[in-house]
Protein backbone atom coordinates (compact mmCIF):
# COMPACT_ATOMS: atom_id res chain seq x y z
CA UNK A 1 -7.69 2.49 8.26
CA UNK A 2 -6.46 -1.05 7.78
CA UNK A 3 -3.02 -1.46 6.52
CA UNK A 4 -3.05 -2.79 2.50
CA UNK A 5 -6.39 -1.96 1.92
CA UNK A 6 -7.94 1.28 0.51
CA UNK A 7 -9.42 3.83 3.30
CA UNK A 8 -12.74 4.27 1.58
CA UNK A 9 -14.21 0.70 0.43
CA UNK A 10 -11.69 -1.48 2.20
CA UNK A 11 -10.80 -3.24 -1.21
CA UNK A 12 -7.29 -4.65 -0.80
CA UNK A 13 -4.73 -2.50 -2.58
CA UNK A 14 -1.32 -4.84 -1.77
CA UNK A 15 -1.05 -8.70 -2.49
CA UNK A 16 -0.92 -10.61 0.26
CA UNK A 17 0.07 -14.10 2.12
CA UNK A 18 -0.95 -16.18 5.19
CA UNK A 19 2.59 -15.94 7.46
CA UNK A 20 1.93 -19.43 9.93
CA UNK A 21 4.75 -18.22 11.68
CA UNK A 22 2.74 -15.36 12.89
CA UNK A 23 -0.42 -16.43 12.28
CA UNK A 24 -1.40 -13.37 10.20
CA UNK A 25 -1.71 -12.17 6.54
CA UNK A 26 1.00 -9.88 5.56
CA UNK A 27 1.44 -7.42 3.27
CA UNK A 28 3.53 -8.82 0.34
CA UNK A 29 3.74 -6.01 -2.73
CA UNK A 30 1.52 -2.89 -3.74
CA UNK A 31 -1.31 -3.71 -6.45
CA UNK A 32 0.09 -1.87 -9.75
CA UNK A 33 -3.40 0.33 -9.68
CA UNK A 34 -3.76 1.06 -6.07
CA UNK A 35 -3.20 5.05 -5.59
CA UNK A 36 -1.43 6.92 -2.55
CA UNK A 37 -2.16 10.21 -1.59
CA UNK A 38 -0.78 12.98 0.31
CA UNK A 39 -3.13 14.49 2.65
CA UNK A 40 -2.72 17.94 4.27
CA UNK A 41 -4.64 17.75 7.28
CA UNK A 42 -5.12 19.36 10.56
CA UNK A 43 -3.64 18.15 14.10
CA UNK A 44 -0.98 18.59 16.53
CA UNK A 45 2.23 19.42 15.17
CA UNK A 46 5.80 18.24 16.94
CA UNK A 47 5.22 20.87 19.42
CA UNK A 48 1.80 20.41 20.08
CA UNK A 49 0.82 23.32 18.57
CA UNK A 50 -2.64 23.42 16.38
CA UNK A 51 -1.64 23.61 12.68
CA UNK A 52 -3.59 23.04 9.30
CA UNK A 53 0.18 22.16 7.32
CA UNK A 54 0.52 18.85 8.47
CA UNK A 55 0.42 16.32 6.00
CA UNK A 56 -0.35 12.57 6.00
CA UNK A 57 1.98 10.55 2.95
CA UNK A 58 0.92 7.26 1.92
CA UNK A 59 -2.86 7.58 2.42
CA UNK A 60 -3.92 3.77 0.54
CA UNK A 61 -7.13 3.95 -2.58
CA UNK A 62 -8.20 1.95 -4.54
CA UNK A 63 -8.23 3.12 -8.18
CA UNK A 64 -11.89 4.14 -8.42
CA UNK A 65 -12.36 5.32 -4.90
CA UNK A 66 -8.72 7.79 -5.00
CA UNK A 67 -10.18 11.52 -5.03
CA UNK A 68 -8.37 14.36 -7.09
CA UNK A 69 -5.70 16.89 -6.03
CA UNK A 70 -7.78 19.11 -4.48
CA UNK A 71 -10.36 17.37 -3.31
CA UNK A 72 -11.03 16.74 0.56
CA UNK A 73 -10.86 13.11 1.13
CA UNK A 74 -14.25 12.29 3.82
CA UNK A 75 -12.21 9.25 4.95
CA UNK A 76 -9.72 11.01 6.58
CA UNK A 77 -9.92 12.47 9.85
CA UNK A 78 -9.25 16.15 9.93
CA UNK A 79 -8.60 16.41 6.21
CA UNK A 80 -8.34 19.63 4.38
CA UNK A 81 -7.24 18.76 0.91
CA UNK A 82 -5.26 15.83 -1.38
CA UNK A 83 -2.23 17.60 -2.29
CA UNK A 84 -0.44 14.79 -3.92
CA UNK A 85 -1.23 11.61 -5.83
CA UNK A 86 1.68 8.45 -6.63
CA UNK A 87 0.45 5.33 -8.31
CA UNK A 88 2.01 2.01 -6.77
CA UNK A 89 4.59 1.87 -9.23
CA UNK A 90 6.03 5.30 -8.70
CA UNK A 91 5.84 5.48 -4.77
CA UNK A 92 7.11 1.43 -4.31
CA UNK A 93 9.26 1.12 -7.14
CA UNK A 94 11.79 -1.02 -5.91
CA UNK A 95 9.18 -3.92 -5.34
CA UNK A 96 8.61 -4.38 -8.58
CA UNK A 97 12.61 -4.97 -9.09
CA UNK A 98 14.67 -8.60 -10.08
CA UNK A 99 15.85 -8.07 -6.63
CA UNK A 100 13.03 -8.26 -4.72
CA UNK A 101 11.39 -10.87 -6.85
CA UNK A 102 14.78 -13.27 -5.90
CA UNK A 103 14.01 -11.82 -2.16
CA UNK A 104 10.18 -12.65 -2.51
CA UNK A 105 10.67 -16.50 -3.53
CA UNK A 106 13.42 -17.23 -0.33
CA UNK A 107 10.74 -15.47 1.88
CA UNK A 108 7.82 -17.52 0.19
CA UNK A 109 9.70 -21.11 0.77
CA UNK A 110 11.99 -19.95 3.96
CA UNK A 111 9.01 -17.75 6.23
CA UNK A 112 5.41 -18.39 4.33
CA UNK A 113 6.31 -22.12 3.82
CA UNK A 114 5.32 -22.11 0.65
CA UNK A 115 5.56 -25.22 -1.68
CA UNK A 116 6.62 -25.04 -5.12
CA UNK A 117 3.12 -25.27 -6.60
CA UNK A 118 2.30 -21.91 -4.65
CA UNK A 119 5.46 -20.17 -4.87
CA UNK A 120 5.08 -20.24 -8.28
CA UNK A 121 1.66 -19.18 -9.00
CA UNK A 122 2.78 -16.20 -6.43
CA UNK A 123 5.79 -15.15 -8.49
CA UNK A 124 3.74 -15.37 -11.71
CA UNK A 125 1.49 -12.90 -10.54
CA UNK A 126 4.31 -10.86 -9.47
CA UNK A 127 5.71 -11.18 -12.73
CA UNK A 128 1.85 -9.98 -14.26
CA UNK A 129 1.85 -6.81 -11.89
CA UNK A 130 5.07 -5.86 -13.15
CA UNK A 131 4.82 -6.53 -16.40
């Protein structure tokens, strides 16, 4: 599994920037159609105890590779079932807020280094996955 991108096709499912402080891309907001599931699986509980309860939140899809509720998902290890499904916009709602577009254009200029030309194509499509 690679962080921000879906767990079957490895489509990215978040937007994403270059940080040249770190020398990575980083994970900036959730793509409005990306899915997250909620996988019961089996494993090792907090006691170390074999169980088939445990389950795994967040799981990342892409919209046409997210499997029902239900459904087993092949992609994840020891999977028994999907037992929930949140679309970006319900699980990461507060990224889509005023507040953390005024947050995202100070971390664009002050961290990403951004200039102006690229700060604003990046809040515009912030502003389009919101919308």
């Amino acid at each position: 599994m690679k962080p921000g991108h879906c767990v079957v096709c490895d489509t990215p499912t978040w937007r994403m920037a270059f940080d040249p402080g770190s020398n990575q891309e980083i994970l900036l907001w959730p793509k409005p159609d990306s899915v997250y599931a909620g996988i019961r699986h089996e494993g090792l509980d907090s006691h170390g105890e074999r169980s088939q309860s445990l389950i795994a939140a967040g799981i990342s899809y892409c919209p046409s590779c997210a499997p029902a509720v239900g459904e087993r998902s092949a992609a994840v290890p020891g999977a028994i079932e999907v037992v929930e499904l949140e679309r970006a916009r319900e699980r990461y709602a507060r990224w889509y807020t005023a507040s953390y577009g005024d947050w995202l254009r100070a971390h664009a200029r002050d961290q990403l280094r951004m200039d102006d030309v690229a700060i604003t194509k990046l809040l515009k499509q912030w502003e389009d996955d919101r919308a």
